[in-house]
PDB file of N, CA and C in Angstrom:
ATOM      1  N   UNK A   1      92.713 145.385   5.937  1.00  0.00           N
ATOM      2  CA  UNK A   1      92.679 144.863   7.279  1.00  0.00           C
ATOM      3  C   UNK A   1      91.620 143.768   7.333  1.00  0.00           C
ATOM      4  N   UNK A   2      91.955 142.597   7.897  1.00  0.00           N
ATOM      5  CA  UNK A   2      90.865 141.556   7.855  1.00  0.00           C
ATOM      6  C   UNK A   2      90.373 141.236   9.578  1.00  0.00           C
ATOM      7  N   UNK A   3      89.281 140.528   9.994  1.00  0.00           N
ATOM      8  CA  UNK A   3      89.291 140.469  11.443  1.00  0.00           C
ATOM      9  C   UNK A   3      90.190 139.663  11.781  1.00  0.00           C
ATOM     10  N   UNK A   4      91.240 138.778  11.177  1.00  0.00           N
ATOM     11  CA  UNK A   4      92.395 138.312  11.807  1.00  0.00           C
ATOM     12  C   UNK A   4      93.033 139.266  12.655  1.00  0.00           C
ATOM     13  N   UNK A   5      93.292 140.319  12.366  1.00  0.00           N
ATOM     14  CA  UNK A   5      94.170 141.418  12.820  1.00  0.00           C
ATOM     15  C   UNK A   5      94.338 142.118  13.883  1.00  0.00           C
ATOM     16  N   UNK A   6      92.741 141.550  14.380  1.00  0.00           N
ATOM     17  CA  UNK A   6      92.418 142.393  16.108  1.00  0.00           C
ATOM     18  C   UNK A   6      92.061 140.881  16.547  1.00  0.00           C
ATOM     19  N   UNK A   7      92.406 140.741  17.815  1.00  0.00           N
ATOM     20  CA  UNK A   7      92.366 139.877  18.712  1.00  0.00           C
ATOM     21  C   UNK A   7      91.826 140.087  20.001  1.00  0.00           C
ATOM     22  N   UNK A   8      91.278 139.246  20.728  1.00  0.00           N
ATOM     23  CA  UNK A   8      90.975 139.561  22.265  1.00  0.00           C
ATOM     24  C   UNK A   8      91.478 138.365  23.585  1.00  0.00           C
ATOM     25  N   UNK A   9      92.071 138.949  23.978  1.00  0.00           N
ATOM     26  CA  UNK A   9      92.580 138.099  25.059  1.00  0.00           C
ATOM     27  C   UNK A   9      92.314 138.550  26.590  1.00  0.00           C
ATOM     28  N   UNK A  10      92.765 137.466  27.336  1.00  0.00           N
ATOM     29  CA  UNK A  10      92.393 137.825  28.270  1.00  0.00           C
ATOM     30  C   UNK A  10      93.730 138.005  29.481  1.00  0.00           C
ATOM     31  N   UNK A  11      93.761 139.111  30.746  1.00  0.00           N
ATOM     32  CA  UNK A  11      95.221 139.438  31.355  1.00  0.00           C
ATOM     33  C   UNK A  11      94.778 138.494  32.496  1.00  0.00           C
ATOM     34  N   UNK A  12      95.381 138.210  33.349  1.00  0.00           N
ATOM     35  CA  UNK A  12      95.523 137.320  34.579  1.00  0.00           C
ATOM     36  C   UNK A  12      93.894 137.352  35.806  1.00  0.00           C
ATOM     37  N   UNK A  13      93.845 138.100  35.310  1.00  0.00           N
ATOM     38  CA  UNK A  13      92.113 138.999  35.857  1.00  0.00           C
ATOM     39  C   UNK A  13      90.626 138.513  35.801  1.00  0.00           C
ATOM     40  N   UNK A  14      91.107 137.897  34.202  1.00  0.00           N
ATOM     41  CA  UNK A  14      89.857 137.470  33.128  1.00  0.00           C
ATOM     42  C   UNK A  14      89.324 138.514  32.544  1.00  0.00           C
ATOM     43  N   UNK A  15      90.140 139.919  32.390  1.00  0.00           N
ATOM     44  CA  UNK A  15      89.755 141.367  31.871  1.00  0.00           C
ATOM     45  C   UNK A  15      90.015 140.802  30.486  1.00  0.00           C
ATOM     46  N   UNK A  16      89.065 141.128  29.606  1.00  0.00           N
ATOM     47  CA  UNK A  16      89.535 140.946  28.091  1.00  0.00           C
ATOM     48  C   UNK A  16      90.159 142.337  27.571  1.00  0.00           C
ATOM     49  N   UNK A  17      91.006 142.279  26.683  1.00  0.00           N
ATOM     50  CA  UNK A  17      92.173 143.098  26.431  1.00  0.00           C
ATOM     51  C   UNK A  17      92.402 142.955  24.892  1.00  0.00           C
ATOM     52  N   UNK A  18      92.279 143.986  23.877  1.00  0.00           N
ATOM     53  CA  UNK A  18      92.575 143.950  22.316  1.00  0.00           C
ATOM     54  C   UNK A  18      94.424 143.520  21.933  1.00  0.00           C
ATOM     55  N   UNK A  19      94.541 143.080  21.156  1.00  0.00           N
ATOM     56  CA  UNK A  19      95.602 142.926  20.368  1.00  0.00           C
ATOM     57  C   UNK A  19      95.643 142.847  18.971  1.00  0.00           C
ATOM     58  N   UNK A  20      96.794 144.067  18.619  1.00  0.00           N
ATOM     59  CA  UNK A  20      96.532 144.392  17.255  1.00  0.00           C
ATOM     60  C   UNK A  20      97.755 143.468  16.406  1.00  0.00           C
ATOM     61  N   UNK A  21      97.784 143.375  15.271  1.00  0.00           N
ATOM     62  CA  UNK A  21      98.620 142.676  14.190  1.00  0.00           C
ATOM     63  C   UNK A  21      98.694 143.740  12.956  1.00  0.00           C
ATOM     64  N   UNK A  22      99.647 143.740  12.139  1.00  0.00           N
ATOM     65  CA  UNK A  22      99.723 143.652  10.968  1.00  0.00           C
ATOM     66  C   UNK A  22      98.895 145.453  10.859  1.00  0.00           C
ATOM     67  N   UNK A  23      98.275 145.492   9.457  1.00  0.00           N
ATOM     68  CA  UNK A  23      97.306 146.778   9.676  1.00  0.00           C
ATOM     69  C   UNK A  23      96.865 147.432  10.636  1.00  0.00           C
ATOM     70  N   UNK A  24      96.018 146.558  11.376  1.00  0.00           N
ATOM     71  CA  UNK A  24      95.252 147.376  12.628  1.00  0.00           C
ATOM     72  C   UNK A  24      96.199 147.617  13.357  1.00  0.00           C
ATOM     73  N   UNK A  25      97.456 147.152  13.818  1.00  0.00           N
ATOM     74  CA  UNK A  25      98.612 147.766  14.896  1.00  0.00           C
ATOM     75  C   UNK A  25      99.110 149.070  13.514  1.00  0.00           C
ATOM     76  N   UNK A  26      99.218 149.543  12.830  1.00  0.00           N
ATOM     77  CA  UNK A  26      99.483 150.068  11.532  1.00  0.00           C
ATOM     78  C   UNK A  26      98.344 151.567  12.002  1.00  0.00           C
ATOM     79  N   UNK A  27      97.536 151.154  11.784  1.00  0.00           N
ATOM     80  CA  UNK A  27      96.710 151.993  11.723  1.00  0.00           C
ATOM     81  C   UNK A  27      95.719 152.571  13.350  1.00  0.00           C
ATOM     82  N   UNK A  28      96.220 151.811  14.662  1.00  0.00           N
ATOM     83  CA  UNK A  28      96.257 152.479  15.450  1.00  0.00           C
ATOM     84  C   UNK A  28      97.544 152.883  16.029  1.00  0.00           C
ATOM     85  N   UNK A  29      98.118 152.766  15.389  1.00  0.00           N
ATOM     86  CA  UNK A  29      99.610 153.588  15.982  1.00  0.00           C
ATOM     87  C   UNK A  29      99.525 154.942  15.301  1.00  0.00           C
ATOM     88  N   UNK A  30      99.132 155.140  13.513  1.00  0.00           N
ATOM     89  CA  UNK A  30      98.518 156.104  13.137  1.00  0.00           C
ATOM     90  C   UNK A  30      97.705 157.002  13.904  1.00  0.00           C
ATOM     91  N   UNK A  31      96.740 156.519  14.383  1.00  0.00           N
ATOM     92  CA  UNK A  31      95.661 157.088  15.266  1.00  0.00           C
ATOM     93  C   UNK A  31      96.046 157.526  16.597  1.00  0.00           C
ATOM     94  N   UNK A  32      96.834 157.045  16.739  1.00  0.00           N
ATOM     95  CA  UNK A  32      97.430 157.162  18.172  1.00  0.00           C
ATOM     96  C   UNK A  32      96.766 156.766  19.297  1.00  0.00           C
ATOM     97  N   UNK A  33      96.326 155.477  19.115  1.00  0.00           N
ATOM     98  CA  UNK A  33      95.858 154.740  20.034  1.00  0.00           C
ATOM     99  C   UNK A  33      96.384 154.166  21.240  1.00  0.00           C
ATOM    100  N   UNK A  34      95.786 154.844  23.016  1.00  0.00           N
ATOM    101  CA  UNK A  34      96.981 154.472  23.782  1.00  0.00           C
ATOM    102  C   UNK A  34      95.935 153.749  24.722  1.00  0.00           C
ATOM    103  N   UNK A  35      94.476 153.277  24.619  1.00  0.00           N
ATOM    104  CA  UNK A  35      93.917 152.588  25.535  1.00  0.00           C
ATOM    105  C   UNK A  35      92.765 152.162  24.484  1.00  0.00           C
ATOM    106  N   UNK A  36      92.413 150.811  24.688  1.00  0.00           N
ATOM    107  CA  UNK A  36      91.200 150.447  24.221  1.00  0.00           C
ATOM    108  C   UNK A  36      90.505 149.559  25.423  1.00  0.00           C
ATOM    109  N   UNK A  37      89.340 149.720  25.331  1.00  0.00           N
ATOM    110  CA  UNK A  37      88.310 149.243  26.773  1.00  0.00           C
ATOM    111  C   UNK A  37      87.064 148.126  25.505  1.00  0.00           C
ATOM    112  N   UNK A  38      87.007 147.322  26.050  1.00  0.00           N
ATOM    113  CA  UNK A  38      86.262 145.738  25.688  1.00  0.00           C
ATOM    114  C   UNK A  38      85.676 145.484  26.930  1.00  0.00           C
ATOM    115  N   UNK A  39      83.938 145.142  26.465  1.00  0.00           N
ATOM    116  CA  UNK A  39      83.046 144.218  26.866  1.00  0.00           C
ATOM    117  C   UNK A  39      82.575 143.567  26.157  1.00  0.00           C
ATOM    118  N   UNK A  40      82.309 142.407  26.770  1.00  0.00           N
ATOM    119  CA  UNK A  40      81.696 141.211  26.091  1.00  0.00           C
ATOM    120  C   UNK A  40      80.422 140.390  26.454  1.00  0.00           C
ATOM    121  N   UNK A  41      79.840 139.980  25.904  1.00  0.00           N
ATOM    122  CA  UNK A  41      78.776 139.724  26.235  1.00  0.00           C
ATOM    123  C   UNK A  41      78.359 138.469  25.604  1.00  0.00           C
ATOM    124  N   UNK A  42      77.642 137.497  25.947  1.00  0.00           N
ATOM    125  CA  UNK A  42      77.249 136.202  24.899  1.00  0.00           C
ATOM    126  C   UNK A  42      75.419 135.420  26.090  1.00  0.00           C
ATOM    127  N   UNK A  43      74.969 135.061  24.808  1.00  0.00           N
ATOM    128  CA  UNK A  43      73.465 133.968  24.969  1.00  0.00           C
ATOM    129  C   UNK A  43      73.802 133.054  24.544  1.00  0.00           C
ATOM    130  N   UNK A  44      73.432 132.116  24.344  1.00  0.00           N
ATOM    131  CA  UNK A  44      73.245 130.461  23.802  1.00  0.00           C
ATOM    132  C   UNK A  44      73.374 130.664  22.252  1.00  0.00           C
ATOM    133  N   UNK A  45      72.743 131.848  21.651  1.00  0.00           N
ATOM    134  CA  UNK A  45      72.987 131.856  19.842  1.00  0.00           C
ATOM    135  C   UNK A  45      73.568 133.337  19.545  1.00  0.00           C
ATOM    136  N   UNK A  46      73.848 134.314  20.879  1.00  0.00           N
ATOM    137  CA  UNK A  46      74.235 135.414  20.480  1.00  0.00           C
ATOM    138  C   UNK A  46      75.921 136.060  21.150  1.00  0.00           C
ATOM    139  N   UNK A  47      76.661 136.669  20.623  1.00  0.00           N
ATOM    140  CA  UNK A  47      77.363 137.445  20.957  1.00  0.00           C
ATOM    141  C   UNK A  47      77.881 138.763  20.453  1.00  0.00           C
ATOM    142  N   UNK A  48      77.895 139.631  21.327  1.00  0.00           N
ATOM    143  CA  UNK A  48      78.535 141.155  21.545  1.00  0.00           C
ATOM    144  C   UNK A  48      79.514 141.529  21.748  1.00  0.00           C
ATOM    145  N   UNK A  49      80.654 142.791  21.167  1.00  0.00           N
ATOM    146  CA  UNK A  49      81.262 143.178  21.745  1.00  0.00           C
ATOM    147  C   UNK A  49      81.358 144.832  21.743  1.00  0.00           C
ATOM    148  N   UNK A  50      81.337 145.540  22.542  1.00  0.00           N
ATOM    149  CA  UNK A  50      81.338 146.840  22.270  1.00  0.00           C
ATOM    150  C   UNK A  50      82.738 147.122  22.654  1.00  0.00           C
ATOM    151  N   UNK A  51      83.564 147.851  22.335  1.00  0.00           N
ATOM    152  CA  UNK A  51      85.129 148.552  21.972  1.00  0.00           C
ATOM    153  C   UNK A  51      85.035 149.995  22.035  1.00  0.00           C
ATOM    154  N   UNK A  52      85.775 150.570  22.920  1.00  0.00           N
ATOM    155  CA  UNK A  52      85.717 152.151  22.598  1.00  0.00           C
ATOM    156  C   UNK A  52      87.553 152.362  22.771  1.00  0.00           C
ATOM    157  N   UNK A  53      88.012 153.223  21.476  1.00  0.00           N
ATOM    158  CA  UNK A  53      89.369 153.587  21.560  1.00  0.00           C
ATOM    159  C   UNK A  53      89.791 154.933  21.913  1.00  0.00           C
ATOM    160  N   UNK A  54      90.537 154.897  22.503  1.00  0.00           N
ATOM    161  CA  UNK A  54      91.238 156.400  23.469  1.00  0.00           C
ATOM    162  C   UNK A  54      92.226 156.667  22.959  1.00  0.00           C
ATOM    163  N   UNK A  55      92.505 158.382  22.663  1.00  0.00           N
ATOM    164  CA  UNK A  55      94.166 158.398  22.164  1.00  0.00           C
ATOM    165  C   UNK A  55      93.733 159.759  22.143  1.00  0.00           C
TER     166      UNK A  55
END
């Protein structure tokens, strides 16, 4: 799995929202992944994201 594979977008809201590809859709369908929750965060030289997955 490479970080190509997870994505973050955003829904009509400006809520950022994961999207999986390839492996990581692979391996949370495995997991049984039915909600993932994203924040984001950024400074002038820094950025964050914390992810928690539900299933």
């Amino acid at each position: 799995m490479g970080w190509r594979d997870i994505g973050i977008r955003e829904n009509p809201s400006d809520e950022p929202f994961l999207v999986f590809s390839g492996p990581a859709q692979e391996l949370a369908t495995q997991r049984a992944v039915i909600l993932a929750f994203v924040t984001l965060s950024h400074t002038q030289h820094h950025a964050i994201a914390c992810i928690v997955l539900d299933g």
